[in-house]
Structure formats: C-alpha cells, structure tokens
Protein backbone atom coordinates (compact mmCIF):
# COMPACT_ATOMS: atom_id res chain seq x y z
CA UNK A 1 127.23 163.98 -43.87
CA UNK A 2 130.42 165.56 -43.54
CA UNK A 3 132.37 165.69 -46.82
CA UNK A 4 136.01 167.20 -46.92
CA UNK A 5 138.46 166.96 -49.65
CA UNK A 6 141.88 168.38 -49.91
CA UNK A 7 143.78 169.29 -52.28
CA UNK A 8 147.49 171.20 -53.43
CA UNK A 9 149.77 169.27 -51.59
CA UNK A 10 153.19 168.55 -53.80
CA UNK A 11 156.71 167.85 -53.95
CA UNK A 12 158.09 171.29 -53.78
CA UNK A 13 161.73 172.71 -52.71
CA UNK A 14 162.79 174.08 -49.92
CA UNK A 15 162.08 178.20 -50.01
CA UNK A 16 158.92 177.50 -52.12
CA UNK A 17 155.26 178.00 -52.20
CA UNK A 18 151.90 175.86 -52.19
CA UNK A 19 148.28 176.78 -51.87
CA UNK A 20 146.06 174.01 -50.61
CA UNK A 21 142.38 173.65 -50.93
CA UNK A 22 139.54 171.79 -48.92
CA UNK A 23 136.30 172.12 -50.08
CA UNK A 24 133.66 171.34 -47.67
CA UNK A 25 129.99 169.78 -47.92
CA UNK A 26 127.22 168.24 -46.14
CA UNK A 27 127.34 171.40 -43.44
CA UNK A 28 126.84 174.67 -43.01
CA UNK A 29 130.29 176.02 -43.75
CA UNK A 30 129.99 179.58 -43.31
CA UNK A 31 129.34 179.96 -39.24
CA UNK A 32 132.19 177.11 -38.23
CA UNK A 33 135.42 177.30 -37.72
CA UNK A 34 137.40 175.37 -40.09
CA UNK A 35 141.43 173.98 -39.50
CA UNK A 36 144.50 173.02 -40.48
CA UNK A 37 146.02 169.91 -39.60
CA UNK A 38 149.24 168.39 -40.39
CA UNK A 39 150.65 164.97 -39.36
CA UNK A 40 153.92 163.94 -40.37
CA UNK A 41 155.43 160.43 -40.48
CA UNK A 42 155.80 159.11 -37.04
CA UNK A 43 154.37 161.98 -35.05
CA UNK A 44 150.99 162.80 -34.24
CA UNK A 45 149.01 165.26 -35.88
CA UNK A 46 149.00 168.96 -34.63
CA UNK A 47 146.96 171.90 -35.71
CA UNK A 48 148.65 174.60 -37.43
CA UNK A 49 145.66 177.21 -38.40
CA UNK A 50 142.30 177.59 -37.80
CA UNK A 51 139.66 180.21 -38.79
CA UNK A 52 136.45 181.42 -37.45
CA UNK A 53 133.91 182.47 -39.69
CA UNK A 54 134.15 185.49 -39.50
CA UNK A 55 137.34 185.58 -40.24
CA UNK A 56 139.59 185.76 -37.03
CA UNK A 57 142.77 183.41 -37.69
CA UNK A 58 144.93 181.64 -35.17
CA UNK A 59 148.35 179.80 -35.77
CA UNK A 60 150.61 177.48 -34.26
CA UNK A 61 153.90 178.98 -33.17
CA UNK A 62 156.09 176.93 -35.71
CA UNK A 63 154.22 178.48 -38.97
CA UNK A 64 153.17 182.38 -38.03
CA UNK A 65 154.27 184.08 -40.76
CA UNK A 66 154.62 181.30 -42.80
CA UNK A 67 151.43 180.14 -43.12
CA UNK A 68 148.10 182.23 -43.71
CA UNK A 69 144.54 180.56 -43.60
CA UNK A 70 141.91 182.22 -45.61
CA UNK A 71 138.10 180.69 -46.54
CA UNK A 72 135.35 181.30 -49.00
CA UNK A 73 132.19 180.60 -48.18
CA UNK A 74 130.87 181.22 -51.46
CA UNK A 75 132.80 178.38 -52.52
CA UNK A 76 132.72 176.54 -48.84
CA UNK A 77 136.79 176.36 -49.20
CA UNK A 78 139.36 177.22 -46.43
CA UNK A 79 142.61 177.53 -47.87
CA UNK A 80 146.12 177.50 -46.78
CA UNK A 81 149.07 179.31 -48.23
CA UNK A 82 152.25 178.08 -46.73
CA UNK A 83 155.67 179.87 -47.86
CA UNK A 84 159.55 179.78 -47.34
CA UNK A 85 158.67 175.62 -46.78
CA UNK A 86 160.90 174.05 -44.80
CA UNK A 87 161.76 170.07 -44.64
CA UNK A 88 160.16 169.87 -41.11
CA UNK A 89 156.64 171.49 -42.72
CA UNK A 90 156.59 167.48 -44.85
CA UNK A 91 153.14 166.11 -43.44
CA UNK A 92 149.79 165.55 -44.55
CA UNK A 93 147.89 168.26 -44.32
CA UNK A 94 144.29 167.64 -43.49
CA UNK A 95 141.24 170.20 -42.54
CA UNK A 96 137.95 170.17 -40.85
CA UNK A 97 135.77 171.86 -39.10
CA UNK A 98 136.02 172.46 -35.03
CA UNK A 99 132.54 171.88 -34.59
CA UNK A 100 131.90 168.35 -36.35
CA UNK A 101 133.71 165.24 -36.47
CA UNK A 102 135.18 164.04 -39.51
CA UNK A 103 138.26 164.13 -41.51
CA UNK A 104 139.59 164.38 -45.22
CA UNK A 105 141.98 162.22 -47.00
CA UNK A 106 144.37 164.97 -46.93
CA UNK A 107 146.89 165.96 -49.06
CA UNK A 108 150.66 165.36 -49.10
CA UNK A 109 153.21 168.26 -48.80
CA UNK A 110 157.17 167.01 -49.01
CA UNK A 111 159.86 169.48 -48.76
CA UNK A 112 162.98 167.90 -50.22
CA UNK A 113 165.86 169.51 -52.90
C-alpha cells in the first residue's frame, strides 16, 4: 500500500527558505518518478517538480530557479527546496509518485510578513 508523508511546510517570510520532506513506503521508490504538488486555497492543484529516478528533474514555469527537487533512495525521500518564497508559492504541498495512485496529507507552506 502506498504510504506518503510530508513534511517541512511552515509559516515563513517572504525572501525565505524551506526544505520539505516526503518519505515514501509500500513501493519500490527508487525506479519511479516522484512529484511535487501544490494546491492553494481555491485553486486546483498543479505540479511544480517532478523527478525521475535517475535523477532527471522537470519544473513548472512559475518555480525554475526557485525550486529544486532532489530524492534519496536510500532513505526513499524526494525533497523539495523552495527559496526567495513568494506569497503566491502559499499551498499545500503534496508528493507522489507518477506511476501509482495515492496521495499524502501534505504539508502547509504560508508566505506572509
């Protein structure tokens, strides 16, 4: 069964940093591609990252170099390092993997001085 829990997401200012984490289980992490979601209030949710595994990263327009996916498959954890946060990046932030169907509980980023 697919298990996916995120993690990192904060009240932080704008111009600041956050890591997030989702650590996956119940799959074989290392060969899928694992994403980045966001949804934020009233607006449906859009992917902002994704990551094969082996490595090769894609972003959405709105968050290249901004945002930077990474994964360990030691520790079957994709990661996402957003920085210079905006207001408009406030969402939760979910993951998963392309290949399988299920979702997090994902993890609440506000941008707000």
């Amino acid at each position: 069964q697919v298990q996916l829990v995120e993690s990192g997401g904060a009240l932080v200012q704008p111009g600041g940093s956050l890591r997030l984490s989702c650590a996956a289980s119940g799959f074989i992490f290392s060969t899928d591609t694992m994403a980045w979601y966001r949804q934020a209030p009233g607006k449906e949710r859009e992917l902002v990252a994704a990551i094969t595994g082996g490595g090769d990263r894609n972003y959405a327009d709105s968050v290249k170099g901004r945002f930077t996916i990474s994964r360990d498959n030691q520790k079957n954890t994709v990661y996402l390092q957003i920085n210079s946060l905006k207001p408009e990046d406030t969402a939760v932030y979910y993951c998963r993997s392309l290949s399988r169907v299920g979702w997090g509980q994902g993890t609440q980023v506000t941008v707000s001085s």
